[in-house]
C-alpha atoms as a PDB file:
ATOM      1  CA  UNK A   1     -11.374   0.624   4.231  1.00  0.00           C
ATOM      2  CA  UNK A   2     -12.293   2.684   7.265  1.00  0.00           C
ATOM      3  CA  UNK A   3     -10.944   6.323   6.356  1.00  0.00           C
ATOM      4  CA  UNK A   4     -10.644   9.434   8.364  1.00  0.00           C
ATOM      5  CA  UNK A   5     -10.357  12.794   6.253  1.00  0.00           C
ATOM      6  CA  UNK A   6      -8.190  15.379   8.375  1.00  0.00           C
ATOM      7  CA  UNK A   7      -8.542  18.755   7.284  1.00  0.00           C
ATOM      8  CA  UNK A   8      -7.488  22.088   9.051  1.00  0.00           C
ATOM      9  CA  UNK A   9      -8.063  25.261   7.232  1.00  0.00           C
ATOM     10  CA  UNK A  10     -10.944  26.411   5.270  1.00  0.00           C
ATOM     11  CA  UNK A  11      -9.747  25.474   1.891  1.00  0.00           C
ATOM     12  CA  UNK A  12      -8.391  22.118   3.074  1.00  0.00           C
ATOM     13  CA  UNK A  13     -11.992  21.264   3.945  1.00  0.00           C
ATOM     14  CA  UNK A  14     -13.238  22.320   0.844  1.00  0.00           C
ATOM     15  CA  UNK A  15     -11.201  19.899  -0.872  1.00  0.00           C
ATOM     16  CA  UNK A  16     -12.050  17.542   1.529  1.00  0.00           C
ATOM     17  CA  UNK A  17     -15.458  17.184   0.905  1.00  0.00           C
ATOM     18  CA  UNK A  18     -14.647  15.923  -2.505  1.00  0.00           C
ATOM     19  CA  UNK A  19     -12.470  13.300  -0.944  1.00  0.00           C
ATOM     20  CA  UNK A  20     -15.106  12.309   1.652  1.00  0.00           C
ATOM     21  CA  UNK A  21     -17.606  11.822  -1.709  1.00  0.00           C
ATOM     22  CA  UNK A  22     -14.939   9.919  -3.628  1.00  0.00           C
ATOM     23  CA  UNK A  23     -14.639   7.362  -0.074  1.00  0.00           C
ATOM     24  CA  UNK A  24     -17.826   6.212   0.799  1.00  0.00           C
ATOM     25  CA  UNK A  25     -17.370   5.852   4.622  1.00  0.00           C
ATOM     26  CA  UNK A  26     -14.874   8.329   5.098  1.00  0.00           C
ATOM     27  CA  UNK A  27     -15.275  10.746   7.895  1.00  0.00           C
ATOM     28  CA  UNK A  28     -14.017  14.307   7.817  1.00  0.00           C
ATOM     29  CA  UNK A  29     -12.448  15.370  10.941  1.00  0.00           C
ATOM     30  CA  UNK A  30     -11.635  19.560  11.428  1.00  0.00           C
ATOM     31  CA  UNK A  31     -10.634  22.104  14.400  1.00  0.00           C
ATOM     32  CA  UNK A  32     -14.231  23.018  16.481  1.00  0.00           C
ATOM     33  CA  UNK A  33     -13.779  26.253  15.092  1.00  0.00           C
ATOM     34  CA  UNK A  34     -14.542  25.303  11.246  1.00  0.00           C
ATOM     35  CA  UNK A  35     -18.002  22.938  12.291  1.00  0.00           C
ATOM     36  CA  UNK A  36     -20.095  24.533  10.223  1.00  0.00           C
ATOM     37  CA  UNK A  37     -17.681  24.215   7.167  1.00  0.00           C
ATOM     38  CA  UNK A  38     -16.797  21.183   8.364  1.00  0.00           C
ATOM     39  CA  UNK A  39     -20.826  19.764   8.163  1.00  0.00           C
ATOM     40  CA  UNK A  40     -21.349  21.581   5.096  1.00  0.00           C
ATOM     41  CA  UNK A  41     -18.206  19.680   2.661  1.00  0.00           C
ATOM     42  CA  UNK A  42     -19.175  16.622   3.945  1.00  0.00           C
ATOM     43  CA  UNK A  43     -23.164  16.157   5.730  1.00  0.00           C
ATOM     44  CA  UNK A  44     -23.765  13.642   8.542  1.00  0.00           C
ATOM     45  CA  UNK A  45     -20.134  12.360   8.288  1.00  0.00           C
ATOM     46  CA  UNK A  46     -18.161  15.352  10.052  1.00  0.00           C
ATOM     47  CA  UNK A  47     -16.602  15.102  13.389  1.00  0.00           C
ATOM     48  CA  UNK A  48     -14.655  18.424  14.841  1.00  0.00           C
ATOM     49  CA  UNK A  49     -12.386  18.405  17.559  1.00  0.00           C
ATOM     50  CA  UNK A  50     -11.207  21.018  20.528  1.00  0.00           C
ATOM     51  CA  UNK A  51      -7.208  21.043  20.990  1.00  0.00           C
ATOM     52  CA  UNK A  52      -4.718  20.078  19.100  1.00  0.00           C
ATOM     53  CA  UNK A  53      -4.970  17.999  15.677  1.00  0.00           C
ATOM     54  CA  UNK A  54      -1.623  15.871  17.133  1.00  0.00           C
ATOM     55  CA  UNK A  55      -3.884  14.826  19.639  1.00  0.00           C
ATOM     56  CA  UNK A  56      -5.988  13.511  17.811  1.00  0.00           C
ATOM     57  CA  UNK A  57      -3.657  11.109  15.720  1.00  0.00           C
ATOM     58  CA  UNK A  58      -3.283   8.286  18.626  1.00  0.00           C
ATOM     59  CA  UNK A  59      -7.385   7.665  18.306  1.00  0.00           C
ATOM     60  CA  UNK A  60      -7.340   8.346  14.371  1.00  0.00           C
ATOM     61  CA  UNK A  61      -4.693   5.163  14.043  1.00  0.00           C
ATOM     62  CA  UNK A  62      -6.530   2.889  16.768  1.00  0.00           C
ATOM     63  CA  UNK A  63      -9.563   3.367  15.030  1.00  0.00           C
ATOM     64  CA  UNK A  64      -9.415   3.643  10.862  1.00  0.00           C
ATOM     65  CA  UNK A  65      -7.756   2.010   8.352  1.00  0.00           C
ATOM     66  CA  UNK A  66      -6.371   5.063   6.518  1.00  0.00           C
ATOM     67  CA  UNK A  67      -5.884   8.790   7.461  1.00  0.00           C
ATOM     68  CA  UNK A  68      -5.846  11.139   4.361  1.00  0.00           C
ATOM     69  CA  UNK A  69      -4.394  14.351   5.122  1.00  0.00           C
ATOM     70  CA  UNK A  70      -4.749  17.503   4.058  1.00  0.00           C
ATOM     71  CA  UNK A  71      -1.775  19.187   5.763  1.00  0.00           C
ATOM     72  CA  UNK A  72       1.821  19.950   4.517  1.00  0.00           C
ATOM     73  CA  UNK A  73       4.076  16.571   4.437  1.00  0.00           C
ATOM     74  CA  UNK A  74       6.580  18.172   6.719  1.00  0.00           C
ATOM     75  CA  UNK A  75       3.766  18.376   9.074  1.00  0.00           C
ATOM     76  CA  UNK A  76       1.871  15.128   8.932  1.00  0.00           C
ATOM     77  CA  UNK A  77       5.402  13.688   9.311  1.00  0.00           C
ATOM     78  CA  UNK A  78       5.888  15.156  12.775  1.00  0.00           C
ATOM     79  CA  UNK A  79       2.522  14.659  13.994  1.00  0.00           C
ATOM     80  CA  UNK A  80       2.548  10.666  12.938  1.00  0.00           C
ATOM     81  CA  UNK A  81       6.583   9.933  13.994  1.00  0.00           C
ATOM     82  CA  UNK A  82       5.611   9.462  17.756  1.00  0.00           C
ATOM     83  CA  UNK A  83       2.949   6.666  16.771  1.00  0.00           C
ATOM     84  CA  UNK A  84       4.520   4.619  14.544  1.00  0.00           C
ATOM     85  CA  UNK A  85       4.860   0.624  14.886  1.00  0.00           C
ATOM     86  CA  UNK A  86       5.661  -1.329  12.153  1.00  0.00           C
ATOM     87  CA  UNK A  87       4.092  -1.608   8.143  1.00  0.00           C
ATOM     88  CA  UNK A  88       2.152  -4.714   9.555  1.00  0.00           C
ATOM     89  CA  UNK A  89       0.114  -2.452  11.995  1.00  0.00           C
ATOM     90  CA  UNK A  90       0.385   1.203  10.844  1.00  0.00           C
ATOM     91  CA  UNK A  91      -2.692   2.523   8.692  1.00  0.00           C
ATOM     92  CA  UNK A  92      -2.080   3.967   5.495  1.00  0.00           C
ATOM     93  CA  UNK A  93      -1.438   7.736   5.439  1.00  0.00           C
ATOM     94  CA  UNK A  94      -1.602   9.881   2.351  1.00  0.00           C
ATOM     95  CA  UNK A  95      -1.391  13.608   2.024  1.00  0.00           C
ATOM     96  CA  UNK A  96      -2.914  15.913  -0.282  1.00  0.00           C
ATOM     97  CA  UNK A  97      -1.600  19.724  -1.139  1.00  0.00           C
ATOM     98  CA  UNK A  98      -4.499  22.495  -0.681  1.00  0.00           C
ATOM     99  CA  UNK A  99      -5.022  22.660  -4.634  1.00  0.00           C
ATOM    100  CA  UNK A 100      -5.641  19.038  -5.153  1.00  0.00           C
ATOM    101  CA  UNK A 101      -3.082  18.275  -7.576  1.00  0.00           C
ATOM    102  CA  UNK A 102      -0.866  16.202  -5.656  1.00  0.00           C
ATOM    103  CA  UNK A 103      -1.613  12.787  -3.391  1.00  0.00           C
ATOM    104  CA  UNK A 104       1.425  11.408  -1.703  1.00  0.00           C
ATOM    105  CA  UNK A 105       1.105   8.339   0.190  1.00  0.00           C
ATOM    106  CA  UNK A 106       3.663   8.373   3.611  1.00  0.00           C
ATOM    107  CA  UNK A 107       2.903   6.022   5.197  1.00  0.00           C
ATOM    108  CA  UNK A 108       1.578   2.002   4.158  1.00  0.00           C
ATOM    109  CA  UNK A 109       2.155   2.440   0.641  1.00  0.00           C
ATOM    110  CA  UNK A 110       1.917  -1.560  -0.211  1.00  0.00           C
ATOM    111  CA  UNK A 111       0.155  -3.651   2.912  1.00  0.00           C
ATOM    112  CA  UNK A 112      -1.333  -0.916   4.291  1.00  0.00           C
ATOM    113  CA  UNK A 113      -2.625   0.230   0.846  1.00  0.00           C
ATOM    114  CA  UNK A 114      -1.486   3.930   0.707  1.00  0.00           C
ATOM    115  CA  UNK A 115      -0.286   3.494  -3.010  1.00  0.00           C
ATOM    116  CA  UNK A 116      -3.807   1.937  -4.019  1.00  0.00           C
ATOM    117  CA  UNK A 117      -5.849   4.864  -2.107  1.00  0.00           C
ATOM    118  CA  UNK A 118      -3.569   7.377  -3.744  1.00  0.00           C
ATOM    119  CA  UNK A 119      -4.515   5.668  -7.066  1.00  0.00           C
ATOM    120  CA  UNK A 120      -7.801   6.317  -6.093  1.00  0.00           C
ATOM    121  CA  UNK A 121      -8.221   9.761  -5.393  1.00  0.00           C
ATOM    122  CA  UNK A 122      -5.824  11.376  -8.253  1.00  0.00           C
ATOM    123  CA  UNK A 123      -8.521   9.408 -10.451  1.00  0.00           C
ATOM    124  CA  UNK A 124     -11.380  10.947  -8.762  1.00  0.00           C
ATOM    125  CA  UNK A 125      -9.701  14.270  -8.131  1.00  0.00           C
ATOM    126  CA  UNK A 126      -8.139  14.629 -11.635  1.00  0.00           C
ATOM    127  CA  UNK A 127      -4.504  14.869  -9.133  1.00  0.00           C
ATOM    128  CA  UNK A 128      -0.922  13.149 -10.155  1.00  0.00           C
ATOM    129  CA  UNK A 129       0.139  10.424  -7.785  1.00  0.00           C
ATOM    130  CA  UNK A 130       3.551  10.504  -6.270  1.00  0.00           C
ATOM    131  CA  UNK A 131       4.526   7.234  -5.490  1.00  0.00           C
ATOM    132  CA  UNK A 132       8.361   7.105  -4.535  1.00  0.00           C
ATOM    133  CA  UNK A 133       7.998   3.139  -3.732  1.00  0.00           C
ATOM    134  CA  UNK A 134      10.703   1.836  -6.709  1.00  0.00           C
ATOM    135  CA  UNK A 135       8.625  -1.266  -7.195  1.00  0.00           C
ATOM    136  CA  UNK A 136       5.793   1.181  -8.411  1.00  0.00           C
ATOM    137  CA  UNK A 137       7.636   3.895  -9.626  1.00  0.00           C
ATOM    138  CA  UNK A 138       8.897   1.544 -12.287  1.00  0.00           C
ATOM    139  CA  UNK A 139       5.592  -0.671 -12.456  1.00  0.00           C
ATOM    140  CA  UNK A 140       7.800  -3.807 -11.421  1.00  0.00           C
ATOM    141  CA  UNK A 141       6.609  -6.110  -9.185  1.00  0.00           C
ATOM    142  CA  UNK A 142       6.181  -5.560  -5.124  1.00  0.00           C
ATOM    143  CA  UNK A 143       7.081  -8.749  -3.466  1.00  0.00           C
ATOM    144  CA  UNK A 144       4.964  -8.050  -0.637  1.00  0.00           C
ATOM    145  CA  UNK A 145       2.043  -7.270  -2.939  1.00  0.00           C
ATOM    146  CA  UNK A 146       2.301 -10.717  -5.788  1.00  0.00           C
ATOM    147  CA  UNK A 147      -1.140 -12.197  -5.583  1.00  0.00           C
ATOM    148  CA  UNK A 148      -3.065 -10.175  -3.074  1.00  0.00           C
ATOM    149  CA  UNK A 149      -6.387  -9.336  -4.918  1.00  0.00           C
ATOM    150  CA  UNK A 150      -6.729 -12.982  -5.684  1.00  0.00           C
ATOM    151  CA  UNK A 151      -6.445 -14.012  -1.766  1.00  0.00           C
ATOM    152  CA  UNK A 152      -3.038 -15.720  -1.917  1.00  0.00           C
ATOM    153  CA  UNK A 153      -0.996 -14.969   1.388  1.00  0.00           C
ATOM    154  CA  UNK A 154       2.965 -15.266   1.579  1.00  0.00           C
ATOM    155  CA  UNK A 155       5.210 -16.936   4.104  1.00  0.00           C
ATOM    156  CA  UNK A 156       8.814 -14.860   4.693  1.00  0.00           C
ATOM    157  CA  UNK A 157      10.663 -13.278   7.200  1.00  0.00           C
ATOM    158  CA  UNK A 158      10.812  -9.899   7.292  1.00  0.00           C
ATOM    159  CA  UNK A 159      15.004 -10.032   6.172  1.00  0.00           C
ATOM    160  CA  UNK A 160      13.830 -12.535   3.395  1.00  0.00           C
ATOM    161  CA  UNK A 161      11.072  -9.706   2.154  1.00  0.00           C
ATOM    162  CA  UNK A 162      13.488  -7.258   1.889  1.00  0.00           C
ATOM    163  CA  UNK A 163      15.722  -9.638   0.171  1.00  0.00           C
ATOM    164  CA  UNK A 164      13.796 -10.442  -2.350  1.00  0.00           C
ATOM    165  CA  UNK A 165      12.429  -6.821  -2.748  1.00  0.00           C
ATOM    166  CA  UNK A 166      15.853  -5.453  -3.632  1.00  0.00           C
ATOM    167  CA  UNK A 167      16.627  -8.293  -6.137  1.00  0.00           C
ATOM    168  CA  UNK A 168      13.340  -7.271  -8.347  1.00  0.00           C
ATOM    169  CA  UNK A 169      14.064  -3.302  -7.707  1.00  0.00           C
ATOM    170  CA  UNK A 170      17.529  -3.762  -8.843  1.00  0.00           C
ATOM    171  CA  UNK A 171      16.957  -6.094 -11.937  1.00  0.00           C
ATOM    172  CA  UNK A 172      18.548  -9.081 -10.505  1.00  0.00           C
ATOM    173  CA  UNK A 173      17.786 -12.197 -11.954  1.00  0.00           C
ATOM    174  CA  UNK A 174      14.945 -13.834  -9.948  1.00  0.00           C
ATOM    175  CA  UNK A 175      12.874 -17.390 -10.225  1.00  0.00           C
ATOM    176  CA  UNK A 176       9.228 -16.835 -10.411  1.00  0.00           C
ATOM    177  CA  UNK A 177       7.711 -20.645  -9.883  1.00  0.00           C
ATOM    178  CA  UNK A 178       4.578 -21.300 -10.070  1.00  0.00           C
ATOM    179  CA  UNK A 179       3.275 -24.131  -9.223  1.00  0.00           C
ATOM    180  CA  UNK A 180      -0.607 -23.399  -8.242  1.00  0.00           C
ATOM    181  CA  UNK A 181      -2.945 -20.558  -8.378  1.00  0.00           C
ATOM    182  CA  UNK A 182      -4.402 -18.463 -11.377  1.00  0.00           C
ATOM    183  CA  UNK A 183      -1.113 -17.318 -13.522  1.00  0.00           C
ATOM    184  CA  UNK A 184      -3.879 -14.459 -14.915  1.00  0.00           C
ATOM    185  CA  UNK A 185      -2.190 -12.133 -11.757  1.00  0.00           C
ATOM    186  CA  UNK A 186      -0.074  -9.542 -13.511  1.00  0.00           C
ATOM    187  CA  UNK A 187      -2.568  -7.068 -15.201  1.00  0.00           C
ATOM    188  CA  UNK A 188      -4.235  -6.417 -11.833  1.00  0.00           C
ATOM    189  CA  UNK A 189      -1.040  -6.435  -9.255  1.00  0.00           C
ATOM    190  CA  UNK A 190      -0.037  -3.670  -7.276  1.00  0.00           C
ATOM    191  CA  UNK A 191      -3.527  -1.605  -8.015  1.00  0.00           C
ATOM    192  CA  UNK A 192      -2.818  -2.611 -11.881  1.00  0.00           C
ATOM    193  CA  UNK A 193       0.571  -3.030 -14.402  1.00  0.00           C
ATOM    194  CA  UNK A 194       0.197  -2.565 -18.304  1.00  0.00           C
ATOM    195  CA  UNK A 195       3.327  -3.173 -19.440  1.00  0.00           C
ATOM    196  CA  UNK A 196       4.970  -6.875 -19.715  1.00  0.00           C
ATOM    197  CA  UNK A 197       6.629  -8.649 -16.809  1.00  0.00           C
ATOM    198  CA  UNK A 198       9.860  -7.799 -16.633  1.00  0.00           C
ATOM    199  CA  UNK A 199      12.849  -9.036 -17.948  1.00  0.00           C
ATOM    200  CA  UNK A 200      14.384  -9.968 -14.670  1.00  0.00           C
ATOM    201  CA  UNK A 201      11.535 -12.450 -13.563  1.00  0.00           C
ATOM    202  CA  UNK A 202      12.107 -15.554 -14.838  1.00  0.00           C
ATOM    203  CA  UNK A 203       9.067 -17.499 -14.800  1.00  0.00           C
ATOM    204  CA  UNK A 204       8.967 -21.456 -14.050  1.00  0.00           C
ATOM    205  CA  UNK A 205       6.917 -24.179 -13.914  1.00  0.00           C
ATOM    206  CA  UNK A 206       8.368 -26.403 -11.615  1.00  0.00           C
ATOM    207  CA  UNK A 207      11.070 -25.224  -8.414  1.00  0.00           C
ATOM    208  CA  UNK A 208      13.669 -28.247 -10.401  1.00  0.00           C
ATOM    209  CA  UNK A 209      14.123 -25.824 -13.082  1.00  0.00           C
ATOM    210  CA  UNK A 210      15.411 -22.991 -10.734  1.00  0.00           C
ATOM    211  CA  UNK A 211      19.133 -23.294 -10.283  1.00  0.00           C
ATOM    212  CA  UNK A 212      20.094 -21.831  -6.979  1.00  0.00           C
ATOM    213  CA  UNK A 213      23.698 -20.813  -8.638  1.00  0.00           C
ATOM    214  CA  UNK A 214      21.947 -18.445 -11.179  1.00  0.00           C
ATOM    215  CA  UNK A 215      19.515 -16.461  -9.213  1.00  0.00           C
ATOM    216  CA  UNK A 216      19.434 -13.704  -6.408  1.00  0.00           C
ATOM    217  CA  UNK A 217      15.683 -14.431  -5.085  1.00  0.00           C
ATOM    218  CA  UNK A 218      13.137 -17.325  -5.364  1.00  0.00           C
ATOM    219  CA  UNK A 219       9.453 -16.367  -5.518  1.00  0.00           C
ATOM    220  CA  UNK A 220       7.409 -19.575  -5.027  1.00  0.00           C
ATOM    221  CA  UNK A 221       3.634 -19.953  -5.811  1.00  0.00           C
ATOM    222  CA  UNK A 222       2.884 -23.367  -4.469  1.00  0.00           C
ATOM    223  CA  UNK A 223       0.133 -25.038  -2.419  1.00  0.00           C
ATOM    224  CA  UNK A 224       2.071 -27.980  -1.369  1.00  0.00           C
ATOM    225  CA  UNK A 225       6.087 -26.959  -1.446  1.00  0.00           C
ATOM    226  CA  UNK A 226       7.815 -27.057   1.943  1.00  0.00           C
ATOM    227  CA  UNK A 227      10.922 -24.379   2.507  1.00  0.00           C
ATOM    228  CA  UNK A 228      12.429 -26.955   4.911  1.00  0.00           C
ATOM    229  CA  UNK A 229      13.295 -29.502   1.905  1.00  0.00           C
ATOM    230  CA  UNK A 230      15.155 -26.806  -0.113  1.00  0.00           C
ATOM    231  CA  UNK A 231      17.762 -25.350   2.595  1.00  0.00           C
ATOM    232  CA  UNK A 232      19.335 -23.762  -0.726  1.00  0.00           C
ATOM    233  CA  UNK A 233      16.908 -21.301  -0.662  1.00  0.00           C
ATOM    234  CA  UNK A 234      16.806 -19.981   2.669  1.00  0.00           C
ATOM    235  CA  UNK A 235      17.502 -16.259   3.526  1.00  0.00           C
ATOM    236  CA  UNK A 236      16.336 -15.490   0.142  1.00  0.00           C
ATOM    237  CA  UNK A 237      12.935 -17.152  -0.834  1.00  0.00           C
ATOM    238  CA  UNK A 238       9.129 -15.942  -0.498  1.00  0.00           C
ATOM    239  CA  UNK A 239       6.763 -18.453  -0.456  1.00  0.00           C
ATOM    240  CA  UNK A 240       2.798 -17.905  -1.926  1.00  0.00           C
ATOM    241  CA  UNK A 241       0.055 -19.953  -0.908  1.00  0.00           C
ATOM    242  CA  UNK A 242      -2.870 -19.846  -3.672  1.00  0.00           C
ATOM    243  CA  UNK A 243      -6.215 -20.836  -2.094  1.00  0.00           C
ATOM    244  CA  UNK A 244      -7.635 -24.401  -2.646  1.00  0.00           C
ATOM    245  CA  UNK A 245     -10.060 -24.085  -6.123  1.00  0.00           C
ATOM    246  CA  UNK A 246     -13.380 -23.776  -5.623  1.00  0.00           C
END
């Protein structure tokens, strides 16, 4: 992940030098005025800036993955609002406070990968995450998320996501299906769940068993399944595709 470390006061950069060592990569970027604290926290990977710091954001997106700021939320919020897209495009941004206790992802929590940076850097920073996604907050599991690390990709509209997302958040009952793919995916979803699946997921071995009548949301794993032969579905289905095996 190509991450830029944004930093504006003297403590802020500080702190961000332990960021920049816990991101291999990363780049710390700080006002002209604070160069030489800016070279010192982080050697050979510091870039400063004349003007503004919002006018630096349009370049910051275009060009990294991830922005990790260490600025007040309020005002990474204004600085970012004028740029935004959409969660397919957008790079994660996460905020730290001054002290390093909190990391707050903003911005990209799940595709972007703001919850799994945040993750991250309260482990290397001894910090508390605050992740206000409700699929995290409760360790559930994020539709957008199921089967990521293993290289399976999903097929859904964007209503049908957000279907389908609201039906696990609000513990409605849902068919899990799988028909393909490793079934070993739970322990390391989402940047890692502990507890058991829950209660709402119904898992399945075979889309027959699902009864459209009893559940809110179909999640499919299948290599083979088509959505056009089960019409039943539609509006409310996500659809996995597990790699071939090796």
């Amino acid at each position: 992940m190509r991450c830029a470390v944004v930093a504006i006061t003297k403590h802020g950069l500080a702190l961000a030098g332990r960021v920049a060592a816990a991101l291999p990569g990363a780049r710390v970027f700080a006002p002209a005025k604070f160069a030489e604290l800016a070279q010192r926290a982080a050697p050979g990977r510091a870039q400063c800036y004349e003007g503004k710091t919002g006018e630096q954001i349009p370049a910051l997106f275009a060009a990294f993955d991830a922005i990790v700021a260490i600025v007040s939320l309020g005002a990474v919020v204004r600085l970012i609002a004028p740029h935004l897209r959409d969660k397919e495009q957008d790079p994660a941004v996460v905020v730290l406070d001054e002290a390093g206790r909190f990391v707050i992802p903003v911005l990209s929590g799940h595709l972007g990968g703001a919850n799994a940076l945040a993750g991250h850097l309260a482990l290397a920073l001894g910090a508390t995450a605050v992740l206000t996604t409700a699929s995290d907050a409760r360790e559930t599991l994020c539709v957008d998320l199921l089967g990521r690390e293993l290289g399976w990709h999903f097929e859904a509209s964007h209503d049908e996501i957000v279907h389908c997302s609201a039906a696990v958040v609000n513990d409605e009952p849902v068919a899990l299906v799988q028909e393909a793919g490793s079934t070993d995916w739970w322990r390391g979803h989402a940047n890692g769940r502990s507890g058991p699946l829950p209660a709402n997921l119904v898992r399945l071995d075979r889309l027959e068993e699902a009864d459209p009548a009893r559940y809110a949301a179909l999640l499919w794993i299948t290599r083979e399944g088509r959505a056009e032969d089960h019409p039943q579905w539609a509006g409310r289905r996500v659809i996995y595709r597990p790699p071939e095996s090796p």
